[in-house]
Protein backbone atom coordinates (compact mmCIF):
# COMPACT_ATOMS: atom_id res chain seq x y z
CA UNK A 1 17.20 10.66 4.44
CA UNK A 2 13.63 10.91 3.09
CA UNK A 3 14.83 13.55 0.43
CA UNK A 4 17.62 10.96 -0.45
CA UNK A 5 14.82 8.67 -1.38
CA UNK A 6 12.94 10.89 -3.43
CA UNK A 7 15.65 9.49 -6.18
CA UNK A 8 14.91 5.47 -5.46
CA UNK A 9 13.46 4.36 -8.90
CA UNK A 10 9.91 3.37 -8.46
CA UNK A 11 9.81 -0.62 -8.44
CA UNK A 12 6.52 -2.79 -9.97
CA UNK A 13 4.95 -3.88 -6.68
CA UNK A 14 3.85 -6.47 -8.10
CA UNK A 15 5.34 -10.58 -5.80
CA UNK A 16 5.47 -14.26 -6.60
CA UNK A 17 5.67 -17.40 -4.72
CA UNK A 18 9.32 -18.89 -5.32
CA UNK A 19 10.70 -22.22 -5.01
CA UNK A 20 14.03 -20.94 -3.38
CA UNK A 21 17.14 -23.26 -3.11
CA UNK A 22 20.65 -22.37 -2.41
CA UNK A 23 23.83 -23.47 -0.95
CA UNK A 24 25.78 -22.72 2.76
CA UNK A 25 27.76 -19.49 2.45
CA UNK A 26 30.73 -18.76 3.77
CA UNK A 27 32.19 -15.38 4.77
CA UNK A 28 33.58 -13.25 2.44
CA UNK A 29 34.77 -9.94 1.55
CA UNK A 30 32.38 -7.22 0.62
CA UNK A 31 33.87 -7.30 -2.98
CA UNK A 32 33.38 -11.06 -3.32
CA UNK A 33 30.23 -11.07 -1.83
CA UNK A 34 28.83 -8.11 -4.25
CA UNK A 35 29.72 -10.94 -6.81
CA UNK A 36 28.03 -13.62 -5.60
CA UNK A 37 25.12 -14.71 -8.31
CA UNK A 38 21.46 -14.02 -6.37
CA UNK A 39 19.56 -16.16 -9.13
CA UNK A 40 19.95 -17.29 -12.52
CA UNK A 41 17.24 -16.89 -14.95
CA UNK A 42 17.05 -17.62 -18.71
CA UNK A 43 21.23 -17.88 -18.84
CA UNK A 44 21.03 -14.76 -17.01
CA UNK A 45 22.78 -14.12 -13.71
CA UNK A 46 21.90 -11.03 -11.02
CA UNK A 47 24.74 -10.41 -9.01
CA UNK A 48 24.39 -9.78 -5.12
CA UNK A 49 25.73 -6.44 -6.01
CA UNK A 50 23.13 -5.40 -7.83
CA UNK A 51 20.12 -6.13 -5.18
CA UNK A 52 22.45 -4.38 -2.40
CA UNK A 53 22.74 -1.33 -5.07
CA UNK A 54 18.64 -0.76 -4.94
CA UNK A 55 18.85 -0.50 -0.98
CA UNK A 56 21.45 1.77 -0.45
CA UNK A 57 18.60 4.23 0.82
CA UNK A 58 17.56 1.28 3.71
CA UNK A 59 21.35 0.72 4.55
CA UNK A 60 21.49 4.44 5.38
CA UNK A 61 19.02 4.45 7.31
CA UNK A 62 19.87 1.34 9.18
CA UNK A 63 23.44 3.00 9.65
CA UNK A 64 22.31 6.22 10.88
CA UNK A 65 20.16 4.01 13.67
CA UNK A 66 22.04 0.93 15.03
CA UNK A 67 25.81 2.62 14.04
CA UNK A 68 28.52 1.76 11.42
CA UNK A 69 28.22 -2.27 13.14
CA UNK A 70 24.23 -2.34 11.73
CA UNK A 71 24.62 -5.21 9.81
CA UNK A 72 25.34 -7.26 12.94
CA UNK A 73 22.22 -6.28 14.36
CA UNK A 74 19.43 -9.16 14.39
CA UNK A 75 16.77 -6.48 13.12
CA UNK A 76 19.11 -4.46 10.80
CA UNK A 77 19.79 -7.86 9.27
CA UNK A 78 16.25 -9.12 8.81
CA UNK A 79 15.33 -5.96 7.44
CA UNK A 80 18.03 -5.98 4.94
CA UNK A 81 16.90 -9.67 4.16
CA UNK A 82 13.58 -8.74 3.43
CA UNK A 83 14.49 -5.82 0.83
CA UNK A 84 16.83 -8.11 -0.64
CA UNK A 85 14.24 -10.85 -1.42
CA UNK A 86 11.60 -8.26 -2.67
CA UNK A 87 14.03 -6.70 -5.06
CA UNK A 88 14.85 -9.65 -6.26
CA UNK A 89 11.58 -10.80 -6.99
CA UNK A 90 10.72 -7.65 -8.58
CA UNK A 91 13.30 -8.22 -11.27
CA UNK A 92 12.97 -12.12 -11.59
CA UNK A 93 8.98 -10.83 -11.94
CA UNK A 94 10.14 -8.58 -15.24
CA UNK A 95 12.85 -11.35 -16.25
CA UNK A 96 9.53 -13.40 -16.43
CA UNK A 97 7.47 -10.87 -18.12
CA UNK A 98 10.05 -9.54 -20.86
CA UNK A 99 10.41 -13.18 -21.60
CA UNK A 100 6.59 -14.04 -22.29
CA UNK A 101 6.00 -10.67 -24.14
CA UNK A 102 8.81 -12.04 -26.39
CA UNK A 103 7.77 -15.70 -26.62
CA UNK A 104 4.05 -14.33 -27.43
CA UNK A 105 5.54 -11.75 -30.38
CA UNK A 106 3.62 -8.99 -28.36
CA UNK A 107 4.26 -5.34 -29.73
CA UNK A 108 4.84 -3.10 -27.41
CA UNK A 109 4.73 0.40 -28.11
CA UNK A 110 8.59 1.90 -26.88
CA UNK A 111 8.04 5.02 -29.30
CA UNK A 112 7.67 7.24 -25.95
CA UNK A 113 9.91 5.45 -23.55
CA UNK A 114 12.81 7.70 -23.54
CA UNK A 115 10.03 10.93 -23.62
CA UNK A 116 8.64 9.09 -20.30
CA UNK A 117 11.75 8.49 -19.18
CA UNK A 118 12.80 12.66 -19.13
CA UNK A 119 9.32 13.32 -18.12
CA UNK A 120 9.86 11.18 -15.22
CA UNK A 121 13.60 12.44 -14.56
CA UNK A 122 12.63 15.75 -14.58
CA UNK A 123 9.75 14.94 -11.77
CA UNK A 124 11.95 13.38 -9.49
CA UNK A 125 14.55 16.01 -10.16
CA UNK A 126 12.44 18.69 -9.55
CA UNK A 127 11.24 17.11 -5.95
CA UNK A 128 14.39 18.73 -4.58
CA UNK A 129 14.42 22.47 -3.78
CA UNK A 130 18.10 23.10 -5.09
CA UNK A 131 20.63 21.32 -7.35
CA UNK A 132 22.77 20.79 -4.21
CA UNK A 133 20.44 18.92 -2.62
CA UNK A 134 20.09 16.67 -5.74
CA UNK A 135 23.38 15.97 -6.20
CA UNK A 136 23.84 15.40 -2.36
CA UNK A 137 21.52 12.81 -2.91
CA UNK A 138 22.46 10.95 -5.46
CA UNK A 139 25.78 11.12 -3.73
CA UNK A 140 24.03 9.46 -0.56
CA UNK A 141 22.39 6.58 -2.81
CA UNK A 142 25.63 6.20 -4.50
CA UNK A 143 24.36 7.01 -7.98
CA UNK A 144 25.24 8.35 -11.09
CA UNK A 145 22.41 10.30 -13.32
CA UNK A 146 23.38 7.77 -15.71
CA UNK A 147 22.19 5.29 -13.52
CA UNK A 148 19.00 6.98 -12.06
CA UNK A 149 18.09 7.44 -15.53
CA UNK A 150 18.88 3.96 -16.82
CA UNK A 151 16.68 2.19 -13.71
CA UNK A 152 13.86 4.64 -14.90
CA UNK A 153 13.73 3.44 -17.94
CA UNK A 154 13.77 -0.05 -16.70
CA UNK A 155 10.68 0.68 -14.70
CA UNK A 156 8.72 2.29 -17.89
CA UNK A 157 9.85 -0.32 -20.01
CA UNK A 158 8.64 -2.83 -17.58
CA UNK A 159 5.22 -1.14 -17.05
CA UNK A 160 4.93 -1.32 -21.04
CA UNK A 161 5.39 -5.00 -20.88
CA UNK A 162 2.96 -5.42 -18.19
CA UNK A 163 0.19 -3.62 -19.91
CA UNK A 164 0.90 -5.45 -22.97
CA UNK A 165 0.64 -8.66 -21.63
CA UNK A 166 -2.62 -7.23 -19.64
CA UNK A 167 -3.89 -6.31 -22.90
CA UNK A 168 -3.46 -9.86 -24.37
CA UNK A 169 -4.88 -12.49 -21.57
CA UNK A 170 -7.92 -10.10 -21.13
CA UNK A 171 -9.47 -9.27 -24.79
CA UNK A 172 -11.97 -11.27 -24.67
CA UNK A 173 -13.05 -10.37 -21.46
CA UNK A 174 -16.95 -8.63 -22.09
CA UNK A 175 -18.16 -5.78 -20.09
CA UNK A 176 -20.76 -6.98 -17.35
CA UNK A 177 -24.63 -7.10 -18.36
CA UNK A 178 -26.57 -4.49 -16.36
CA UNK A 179 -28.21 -6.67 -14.39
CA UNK A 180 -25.05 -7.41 -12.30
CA UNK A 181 -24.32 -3.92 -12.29
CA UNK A 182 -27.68 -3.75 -10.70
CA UNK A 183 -27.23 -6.17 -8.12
CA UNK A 184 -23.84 -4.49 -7.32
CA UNK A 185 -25.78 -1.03 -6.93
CA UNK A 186 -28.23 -2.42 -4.93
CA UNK A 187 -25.94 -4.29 -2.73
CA UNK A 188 -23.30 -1.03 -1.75
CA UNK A 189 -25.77 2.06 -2.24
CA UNK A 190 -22.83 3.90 0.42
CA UNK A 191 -20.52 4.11 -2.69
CA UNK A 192 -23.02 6.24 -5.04
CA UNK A 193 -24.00 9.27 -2.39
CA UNK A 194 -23.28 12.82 -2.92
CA UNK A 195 -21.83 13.00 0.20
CA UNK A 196 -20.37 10.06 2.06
CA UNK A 197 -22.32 8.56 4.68
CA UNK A 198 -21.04 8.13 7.75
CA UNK A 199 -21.10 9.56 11.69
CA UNK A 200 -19.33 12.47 13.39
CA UNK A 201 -19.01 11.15 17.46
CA UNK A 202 -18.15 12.86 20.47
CA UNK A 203 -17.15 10.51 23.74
CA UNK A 204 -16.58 10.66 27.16
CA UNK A 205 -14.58 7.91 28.50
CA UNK A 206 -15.04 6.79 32.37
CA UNK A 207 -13.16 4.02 34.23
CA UNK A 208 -16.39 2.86 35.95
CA UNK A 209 -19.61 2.04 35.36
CA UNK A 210 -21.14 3.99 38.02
CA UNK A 211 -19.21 7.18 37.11
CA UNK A 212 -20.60 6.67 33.16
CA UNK A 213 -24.31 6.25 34.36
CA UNK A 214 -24.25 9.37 36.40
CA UNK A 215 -22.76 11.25 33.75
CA UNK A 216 -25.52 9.81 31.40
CA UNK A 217 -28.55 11.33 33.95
CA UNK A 218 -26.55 14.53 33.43
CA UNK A 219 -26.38 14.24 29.93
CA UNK A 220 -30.44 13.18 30.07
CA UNK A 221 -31.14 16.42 32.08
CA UNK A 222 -29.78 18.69 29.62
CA UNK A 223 -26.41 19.07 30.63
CA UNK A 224 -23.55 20.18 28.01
CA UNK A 225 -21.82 17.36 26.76
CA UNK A 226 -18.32 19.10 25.79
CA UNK A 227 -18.46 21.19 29.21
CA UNK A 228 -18.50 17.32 30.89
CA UNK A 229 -15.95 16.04 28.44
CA UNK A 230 -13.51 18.31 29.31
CA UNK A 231 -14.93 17.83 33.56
CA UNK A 232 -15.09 14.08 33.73
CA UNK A 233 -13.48 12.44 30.96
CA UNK A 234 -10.09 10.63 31.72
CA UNK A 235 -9.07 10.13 27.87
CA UNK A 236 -6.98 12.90 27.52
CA UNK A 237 -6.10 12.37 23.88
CA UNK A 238 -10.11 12.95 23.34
CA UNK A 239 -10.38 15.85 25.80
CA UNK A 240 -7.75 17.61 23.61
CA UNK A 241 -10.49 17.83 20.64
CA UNK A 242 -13.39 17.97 23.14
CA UNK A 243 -14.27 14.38 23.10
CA UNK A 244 -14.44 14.38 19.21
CA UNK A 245 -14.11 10.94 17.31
CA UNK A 246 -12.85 10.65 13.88
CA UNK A 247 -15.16 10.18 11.29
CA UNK A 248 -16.16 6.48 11.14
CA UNK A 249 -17.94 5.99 7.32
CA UNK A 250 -21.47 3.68 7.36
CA UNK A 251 -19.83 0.78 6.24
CA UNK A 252 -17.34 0.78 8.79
CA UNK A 253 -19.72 1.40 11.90
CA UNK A 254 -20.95 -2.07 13.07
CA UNK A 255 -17.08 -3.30 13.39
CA UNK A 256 -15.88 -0.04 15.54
CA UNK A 257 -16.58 -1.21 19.20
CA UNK A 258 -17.45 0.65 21.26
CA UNK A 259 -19.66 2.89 18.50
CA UNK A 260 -21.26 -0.28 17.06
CA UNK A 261 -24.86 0.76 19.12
CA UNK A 262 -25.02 4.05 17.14
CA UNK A 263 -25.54 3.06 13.68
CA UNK A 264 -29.22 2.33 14.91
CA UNK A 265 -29.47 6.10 16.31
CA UNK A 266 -29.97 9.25 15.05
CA UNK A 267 -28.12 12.92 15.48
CA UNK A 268 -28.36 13.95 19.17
CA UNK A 269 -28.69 10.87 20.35
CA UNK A 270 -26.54 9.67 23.20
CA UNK A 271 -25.28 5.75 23.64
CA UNK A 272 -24.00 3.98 26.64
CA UNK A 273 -22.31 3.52 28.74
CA UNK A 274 -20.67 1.09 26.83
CA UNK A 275 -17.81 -1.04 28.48
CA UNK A 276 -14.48 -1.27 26.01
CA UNK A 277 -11.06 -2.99 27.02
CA UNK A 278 -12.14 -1.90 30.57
CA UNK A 279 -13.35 1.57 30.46
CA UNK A 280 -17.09 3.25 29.65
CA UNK A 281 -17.88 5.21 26.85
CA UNK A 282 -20.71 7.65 27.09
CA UNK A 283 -21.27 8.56 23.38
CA UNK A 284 -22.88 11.83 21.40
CA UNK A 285 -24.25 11.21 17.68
CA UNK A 286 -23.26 14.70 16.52
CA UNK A 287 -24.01 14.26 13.04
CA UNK A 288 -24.99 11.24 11.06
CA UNK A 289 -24.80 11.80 7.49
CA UNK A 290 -27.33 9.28 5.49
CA UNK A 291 -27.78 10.98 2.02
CA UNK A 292 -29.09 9.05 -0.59
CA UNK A 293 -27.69 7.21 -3.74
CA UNK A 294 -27.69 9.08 -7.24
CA UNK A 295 -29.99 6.89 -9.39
CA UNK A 296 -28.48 3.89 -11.28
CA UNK A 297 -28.53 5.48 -14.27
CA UNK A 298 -26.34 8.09 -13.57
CA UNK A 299 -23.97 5.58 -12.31
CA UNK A 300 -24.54 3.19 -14.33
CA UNK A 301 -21.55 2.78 -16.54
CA UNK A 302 -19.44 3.47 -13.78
CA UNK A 303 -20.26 0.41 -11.87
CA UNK A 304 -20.05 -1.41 -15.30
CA UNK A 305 -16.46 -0.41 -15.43
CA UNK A 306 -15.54 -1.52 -12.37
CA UNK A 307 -16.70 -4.45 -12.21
CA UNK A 308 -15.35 -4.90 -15.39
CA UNK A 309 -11.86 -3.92 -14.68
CA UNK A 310 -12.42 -6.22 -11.45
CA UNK A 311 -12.69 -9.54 -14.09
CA UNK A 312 -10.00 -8.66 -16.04
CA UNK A 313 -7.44 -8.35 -13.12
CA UNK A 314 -8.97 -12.49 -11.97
CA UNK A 315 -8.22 -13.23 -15.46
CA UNK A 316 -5.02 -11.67 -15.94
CA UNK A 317 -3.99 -13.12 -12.43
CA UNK A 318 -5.34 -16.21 -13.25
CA UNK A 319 -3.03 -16.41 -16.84
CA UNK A 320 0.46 -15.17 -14.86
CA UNK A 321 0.16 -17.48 -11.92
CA UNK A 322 0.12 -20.38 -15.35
CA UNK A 323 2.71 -18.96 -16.86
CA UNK A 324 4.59 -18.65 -13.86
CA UNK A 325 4.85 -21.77 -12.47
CA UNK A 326 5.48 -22.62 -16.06
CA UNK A 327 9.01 -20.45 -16.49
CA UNK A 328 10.72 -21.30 -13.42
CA UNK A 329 11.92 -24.32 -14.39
CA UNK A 330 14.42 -21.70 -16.31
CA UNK A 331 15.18 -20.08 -12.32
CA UNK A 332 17.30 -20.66 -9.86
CA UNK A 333 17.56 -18.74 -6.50
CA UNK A 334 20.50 -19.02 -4.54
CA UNK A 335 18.86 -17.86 -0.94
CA UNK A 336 21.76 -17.80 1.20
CA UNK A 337 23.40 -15.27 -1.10
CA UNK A 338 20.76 -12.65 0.45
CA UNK A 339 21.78 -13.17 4.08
């Protein structure tokens, strides 16, 4: 199954809010329901049959779970409900998009769509270790190369749009001044180090106080603290990597409970016991890493980019959510034809 969806055509992530109306349903065949019209957009109707096409990957693997029955299973069907509705936004979403680029007399630049298109092909066909298991594949999505290649090209072609449009609602968008870069510098120094700062942790986890304080006086006389992870500790996930904690970066440290108390200590130090969702952490700073920021200067134009970028995505969001709203008085969603 997972090589099967190696071949899925990559799909704009990108939502919208829709007004959604529609009328009662009632049962049908499979051929009459694969005709049923999803939404109308523009004079343009998507079939039911070609949202249920783009999932034949999730009905697999729905099949292969609950049985050959799956779609009468509550969660089989809410899951197929959901991919519906976001496959069908993603195309009312470039519906929308091809239509503005159009209204706006945009150029966009196809020269290299088909040359993408190969490049792209030739990735996805190259994921799979032998031509058998390609054409299995395709066979398992029910898909021609025809159509793999065709639904690649939609996505490139759709990308294009997207960029153009980008393009357009933010050229007048100015680079920040260096002062905000400055205050931005100042403000997250963690994001400019060498190295990233952060703390390596070891634990032992007790299910009473009492048993955590005496292993802290053995801890404060010297004892080994990985010798009385693997004695006392009764987390045995932890005891498997000698009471070692994943690395928990600087930023993230005062919201990790129970390891808030070390971002005031230094390497070797030893917290607790510290009580969590009923049992007491004893707690080793093996290593905190604190290096410094590069100067501004080198980073300078980095930050300026960023934050740069950052006010051109509120802008462009701020110009599609407008016209939006604005072109679907030309839509029509027919909800119960999902279900």
């Amino acid at each position: 199954m997972k090589k099967s969806r190696k071949i899925i055509s990559a799909v704009l992530t990108l939502c919208l809010g829709l007004s959604i109306t529609g009328c009662k349903m009632i049962e049908k065949t499979p051929e009459r329901i694969a005709k049923q019209v999803v939404f109308k957009f523009d004079g343009k109707k998507v079939l039911r049959g070609d949202i249920d096409s783009r999932i034949t990957y999730l009905r697999n693997s729905l099949e292969s779970r609950y049985g050959k029955d799956f779609e009468k299973k509550k969660e089989a069907q809410e899951q197929l409900l959901l991919a519906r509705e976001n496959v069908s936004n993603v195309l009312i979403k470039n519906m929308i998009i091809d239509k503005k680029v159009k209204e706006l007399k945009l150029k966009v630049d196809l020269s290299k769509v088909d040359e993408a298109c190969e490049a792209k092909f030739k990735e996805t066909k190259d994921s799979f270790k032998t031509e058998e298991e390609y054409k299995k594949a395709l066979e398992t999505e029910k898909l021609t190369e025809a159509v793999l290649k065709e639904r690649l090209k939609d996505d490139i072609i759709a990308q294009a749009n997207l960029d153009a449009l980008f393009a357009y609602y933010t050229k007048d968008v100015k680079d920040v001044g260096e002062d905000k870069a400055k205050t931005y510098y100042a403000a997250n120094p963690d994001e400019f180090t060498e190295k990233q700062n952060g703390y390596n942790l070891s634990q032992i986890v007790l299910n009473s106080k009492e048993d955590a304080n005496a292993v802290k006086a053995e801890l404060d006389k010297g004892a080994d603290f990985e010798k009385l992870v693997a004695e006392k500790s009764v987390d045995e996930e932890s005891k498997k990597k000698k009471g070692k904690v994943d690395f928990i970066p600087a930023k993230q440290i005062m919201y990790s409970n129970p390891y808030t108390e070390c971002s005031t200590k230094k390497t070797g130090d030893i917290v607790g016991p510290v009580e969590s969702e009923g049992k007491f952490y004893v707690i080793k700073v093996v290593e905190k890493i604190d290096t410094p920021a590069k100067p501004f200067n080198e980073v300078k134009e980095e930050i300026i980019k960023k934050l740069t970028d950052e006010e051109k995505q509120a802008k462009y969001a701020e110009e599609e959510k407008k016209f939006i709203t604005e072109m679907q008085k030309d839509l029509k969603v027919y909800k119960d034809n999902l279900k």
